[in-house]
C-alpha atoms as a PDB file:
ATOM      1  CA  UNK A   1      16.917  37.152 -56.527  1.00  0.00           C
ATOM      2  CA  UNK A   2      17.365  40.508 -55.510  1.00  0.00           C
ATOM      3  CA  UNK A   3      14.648  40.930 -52.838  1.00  0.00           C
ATOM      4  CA  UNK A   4      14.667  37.517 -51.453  1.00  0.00           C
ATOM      5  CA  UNK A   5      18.500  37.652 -50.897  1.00  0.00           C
ATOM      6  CA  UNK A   6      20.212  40.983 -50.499  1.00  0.00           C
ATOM      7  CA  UNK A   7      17.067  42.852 -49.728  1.00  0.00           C
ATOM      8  CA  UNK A   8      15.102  40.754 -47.012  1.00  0.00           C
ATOM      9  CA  UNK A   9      18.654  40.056 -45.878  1.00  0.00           C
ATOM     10  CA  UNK A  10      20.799  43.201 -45.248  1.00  0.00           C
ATOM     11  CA  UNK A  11      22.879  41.881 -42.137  1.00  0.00           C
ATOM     12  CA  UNK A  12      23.514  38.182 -43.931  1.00  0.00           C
ATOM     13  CA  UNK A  13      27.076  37.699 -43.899  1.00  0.00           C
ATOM     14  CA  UNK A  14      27.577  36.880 -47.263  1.00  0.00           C
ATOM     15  CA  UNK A  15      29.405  36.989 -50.564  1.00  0.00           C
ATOM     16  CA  UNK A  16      27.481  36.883 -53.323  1.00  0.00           C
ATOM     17  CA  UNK A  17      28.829  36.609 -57.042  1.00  0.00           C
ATOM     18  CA  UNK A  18      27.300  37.043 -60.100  1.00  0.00           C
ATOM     19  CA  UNK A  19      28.239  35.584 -63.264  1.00  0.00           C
ATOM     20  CA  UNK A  20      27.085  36.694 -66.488  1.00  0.00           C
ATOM     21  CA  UNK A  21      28.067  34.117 -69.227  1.00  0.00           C
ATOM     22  CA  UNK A  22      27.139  34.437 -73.065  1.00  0.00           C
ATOM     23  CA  UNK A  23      24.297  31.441 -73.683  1.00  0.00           C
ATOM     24  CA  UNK A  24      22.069  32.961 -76.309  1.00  0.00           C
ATOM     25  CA  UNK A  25      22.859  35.295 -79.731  1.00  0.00           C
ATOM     26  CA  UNK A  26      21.952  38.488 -77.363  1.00  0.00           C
ATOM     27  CA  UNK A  27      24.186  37.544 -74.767  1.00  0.00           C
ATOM     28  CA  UNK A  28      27.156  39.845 -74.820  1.00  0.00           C
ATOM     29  CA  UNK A  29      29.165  42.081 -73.142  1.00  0.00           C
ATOM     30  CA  UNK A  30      27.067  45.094 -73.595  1.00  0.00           C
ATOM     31  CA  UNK A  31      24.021  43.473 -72.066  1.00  0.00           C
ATOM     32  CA  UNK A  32      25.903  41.820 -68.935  1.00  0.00           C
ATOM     33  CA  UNK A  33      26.644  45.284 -68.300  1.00  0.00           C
ATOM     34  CA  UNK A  34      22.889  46.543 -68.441  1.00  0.00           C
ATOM     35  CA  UNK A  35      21.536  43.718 -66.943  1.00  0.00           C
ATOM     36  CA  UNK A  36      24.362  43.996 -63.909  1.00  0.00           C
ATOM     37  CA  UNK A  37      22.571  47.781 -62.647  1.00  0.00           C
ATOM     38  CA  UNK A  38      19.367  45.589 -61.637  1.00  0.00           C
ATOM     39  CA  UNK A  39      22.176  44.723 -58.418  1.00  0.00           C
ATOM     40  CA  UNK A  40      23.388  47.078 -56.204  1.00  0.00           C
ATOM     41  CA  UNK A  41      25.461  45.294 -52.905  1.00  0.00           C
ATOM     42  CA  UNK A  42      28.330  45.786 -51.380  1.00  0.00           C
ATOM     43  CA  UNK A  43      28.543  41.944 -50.581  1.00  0.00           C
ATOM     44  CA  UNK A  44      27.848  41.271 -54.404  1.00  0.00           C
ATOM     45  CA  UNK A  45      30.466  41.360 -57.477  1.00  0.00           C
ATOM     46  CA  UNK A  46      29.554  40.713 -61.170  1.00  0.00           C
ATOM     47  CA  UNK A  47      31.527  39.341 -63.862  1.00  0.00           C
ATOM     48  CA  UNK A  48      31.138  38.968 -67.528  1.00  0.00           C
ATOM     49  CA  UNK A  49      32.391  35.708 -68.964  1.00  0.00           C
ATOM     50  CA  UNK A  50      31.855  35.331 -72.567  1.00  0.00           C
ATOM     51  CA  UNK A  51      34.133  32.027 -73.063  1.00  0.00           C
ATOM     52  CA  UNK A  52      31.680  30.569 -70.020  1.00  0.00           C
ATOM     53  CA  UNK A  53      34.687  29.408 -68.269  1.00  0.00           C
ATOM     54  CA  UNK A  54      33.105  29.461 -64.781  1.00  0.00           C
ATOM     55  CA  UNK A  55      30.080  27.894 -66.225  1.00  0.00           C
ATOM     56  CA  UNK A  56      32.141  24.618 -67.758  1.00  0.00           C
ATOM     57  CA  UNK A  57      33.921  24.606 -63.864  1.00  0.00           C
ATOM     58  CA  UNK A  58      30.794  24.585 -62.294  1.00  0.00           C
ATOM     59  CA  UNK A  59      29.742  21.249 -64.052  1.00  0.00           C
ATOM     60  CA  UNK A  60      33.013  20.298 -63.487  1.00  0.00           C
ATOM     61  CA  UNK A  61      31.993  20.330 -59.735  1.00  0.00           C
ATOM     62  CA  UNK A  62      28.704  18.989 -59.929  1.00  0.00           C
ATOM     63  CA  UNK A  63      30.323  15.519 -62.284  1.00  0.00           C
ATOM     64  CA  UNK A  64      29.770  16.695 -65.781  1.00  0.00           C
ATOM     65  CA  UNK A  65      32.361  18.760 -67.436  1.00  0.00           C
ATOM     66  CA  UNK A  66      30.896  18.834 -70.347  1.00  0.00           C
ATOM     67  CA  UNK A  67      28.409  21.055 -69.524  1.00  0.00           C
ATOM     68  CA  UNK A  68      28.228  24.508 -68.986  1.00  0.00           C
ATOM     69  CA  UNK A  69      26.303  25.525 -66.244  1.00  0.00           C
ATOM     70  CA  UNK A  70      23.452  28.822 -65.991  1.00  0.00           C
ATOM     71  CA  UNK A  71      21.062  30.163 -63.891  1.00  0.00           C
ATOM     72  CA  UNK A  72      22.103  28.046 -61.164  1.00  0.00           C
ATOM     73  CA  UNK A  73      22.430  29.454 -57.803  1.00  0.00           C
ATOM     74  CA  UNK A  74      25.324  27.702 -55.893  1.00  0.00           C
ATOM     75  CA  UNK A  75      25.440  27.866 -51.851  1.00  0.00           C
ATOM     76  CA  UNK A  76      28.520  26.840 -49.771  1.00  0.00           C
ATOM     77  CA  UNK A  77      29.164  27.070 -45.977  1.00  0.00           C
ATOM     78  CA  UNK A  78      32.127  28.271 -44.422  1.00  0.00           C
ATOM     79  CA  UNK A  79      33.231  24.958 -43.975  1.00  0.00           C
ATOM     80  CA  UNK A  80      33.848  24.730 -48.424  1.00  0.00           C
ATOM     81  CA  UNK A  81      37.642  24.253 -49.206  1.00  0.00           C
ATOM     82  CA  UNK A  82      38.972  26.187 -52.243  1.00  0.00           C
ATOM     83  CA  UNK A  83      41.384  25.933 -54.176  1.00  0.00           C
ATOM     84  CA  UNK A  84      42.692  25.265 -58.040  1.00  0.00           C
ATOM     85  CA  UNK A  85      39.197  23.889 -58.063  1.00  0.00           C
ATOM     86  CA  UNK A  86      36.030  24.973 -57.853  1.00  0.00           C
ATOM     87  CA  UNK A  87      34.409  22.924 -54.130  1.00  0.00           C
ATOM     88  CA  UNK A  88      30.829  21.107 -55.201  1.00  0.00           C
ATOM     89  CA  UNK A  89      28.194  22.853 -53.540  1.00  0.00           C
ATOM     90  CA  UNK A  90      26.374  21.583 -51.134  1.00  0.00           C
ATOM     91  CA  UNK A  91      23.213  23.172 -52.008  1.00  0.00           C
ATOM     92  CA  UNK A  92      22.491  24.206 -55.591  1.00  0.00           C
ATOM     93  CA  UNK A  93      19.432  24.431 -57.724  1.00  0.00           C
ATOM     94  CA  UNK A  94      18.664  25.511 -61.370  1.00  0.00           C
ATOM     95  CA  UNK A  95      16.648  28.274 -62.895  1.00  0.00           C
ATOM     96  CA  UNK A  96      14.275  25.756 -65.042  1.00  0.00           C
ATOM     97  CA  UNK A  97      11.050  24.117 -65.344  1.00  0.00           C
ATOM     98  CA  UNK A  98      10.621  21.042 -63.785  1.00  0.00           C
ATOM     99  CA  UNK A  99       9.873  19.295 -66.508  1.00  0.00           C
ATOM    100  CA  UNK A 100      12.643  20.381 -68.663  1.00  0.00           C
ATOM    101  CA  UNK A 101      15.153  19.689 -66.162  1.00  0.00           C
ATOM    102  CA  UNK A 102      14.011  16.156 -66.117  1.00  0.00           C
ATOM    103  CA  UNK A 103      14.101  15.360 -69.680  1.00  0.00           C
ATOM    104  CA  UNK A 104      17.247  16.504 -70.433  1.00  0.00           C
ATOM    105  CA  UNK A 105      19.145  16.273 -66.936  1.00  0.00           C
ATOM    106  CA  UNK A 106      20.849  12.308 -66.388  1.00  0.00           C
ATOM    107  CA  UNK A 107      20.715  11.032 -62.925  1.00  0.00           C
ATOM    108  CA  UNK A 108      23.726  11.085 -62.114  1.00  0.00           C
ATOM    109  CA  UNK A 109      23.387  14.947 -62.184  1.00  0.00           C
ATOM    110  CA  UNK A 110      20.356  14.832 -60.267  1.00  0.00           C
ATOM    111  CA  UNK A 111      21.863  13.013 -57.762  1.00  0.00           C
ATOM    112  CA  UNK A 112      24.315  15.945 -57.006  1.00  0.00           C
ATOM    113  CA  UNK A 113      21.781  17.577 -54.975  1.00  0.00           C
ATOM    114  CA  UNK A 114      20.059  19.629 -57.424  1.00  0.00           C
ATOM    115  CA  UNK A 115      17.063  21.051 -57.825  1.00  0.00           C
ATOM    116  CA  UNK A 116      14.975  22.776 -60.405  1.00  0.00           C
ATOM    117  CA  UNK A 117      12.780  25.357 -59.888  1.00  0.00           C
ATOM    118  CA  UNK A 118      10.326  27.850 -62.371  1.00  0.00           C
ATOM    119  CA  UNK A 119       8.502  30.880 -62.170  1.00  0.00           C
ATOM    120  CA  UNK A 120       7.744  32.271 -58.760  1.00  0.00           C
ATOM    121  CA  UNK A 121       9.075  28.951 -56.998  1.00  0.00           C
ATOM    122  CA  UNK A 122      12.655  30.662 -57.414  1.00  0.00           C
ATOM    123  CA  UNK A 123      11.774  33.246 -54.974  1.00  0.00           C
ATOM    124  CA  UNK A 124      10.727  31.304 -52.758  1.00  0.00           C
ATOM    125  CA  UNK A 125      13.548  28.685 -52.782  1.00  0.00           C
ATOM    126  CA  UNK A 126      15.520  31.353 -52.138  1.00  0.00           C
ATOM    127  CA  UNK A 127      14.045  32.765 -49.310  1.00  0.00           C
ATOM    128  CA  UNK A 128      14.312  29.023 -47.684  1.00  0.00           C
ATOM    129  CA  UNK A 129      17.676  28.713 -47.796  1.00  0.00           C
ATOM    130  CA  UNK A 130      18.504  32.244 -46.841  1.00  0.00           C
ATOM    131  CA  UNK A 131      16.421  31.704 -44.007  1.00  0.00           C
ATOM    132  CA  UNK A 132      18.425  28.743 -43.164  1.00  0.00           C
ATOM    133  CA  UNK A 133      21.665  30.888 -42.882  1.00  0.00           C
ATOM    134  CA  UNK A 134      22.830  31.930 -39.888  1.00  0.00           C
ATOM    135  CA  UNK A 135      23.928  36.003 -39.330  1.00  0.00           C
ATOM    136  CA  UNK A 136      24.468  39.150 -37.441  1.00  0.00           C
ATOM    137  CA  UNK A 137      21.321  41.560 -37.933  1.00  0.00           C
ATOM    138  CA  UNK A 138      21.908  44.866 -38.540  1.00  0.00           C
END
């Protein structure tokens, strides 16, 4: 994530946000804070949310509240209206195998605009939308 979005990208304006929520037993505080040195941006904040508030909002937006959303990389335009709510994102994809996205992912989730994507694929998802942005070079 790093290199295909803040590095290969200096002059994108952007905001980018990073939340680290508490999914497995070693999730915690103390590792959102090691993990969060990997990023150094001035377009990029990080924060810790243990109660994974942000992730339950984000499924929220994408029809299922009842989920908590993670590793999912959310893109809006300047166009996105916020407010009390969190907007649905136009373009969005997971952090997951393929395969496990469709066994345990509905349609109706799916059909939000989603995408899953493994391994090296991430990087290069990444670099497609990025490259789809338009910005001021540096």
């Amino acid at each position: 994530m790093h290199k295909a979005i803040i590095d290969e990208h200096p002059g994108a304006e952007i905001d980018i946000s990073i939340i680290w929520i508490d999914k497995g037993v070693i999730d915690n505080r103390l590792t959102a804070a090691r993990s969060s040195r990997m990023f150094h941006d001035v377009r990029l904040a990080q924060f810790h949310d243990p109660q994974q508030r942000l992730g339950f909002e984000i499924g929220r937006s994408l029809g299922h509240p009842e989920l908590a959303a993670w590793d999912i990389y959310l893109f809006y335009d300047e166009h996105a209206i916020w407010s009390d709510s969190l907007p649905p994102s136009p373009r969005w994809f997971v952090q997951m195998d393929p395969e496990d996205w469709n066994e345990i992912q509905d349609t109706t989730f799916k059909a939000t605009g989603g995408l899953a994507c493994g391994g090296e694929e991430i990087t290069a998802v990444l670099r497609a939308v990025m490259d789809t942005l338009h910005y001021a070079t540096p």
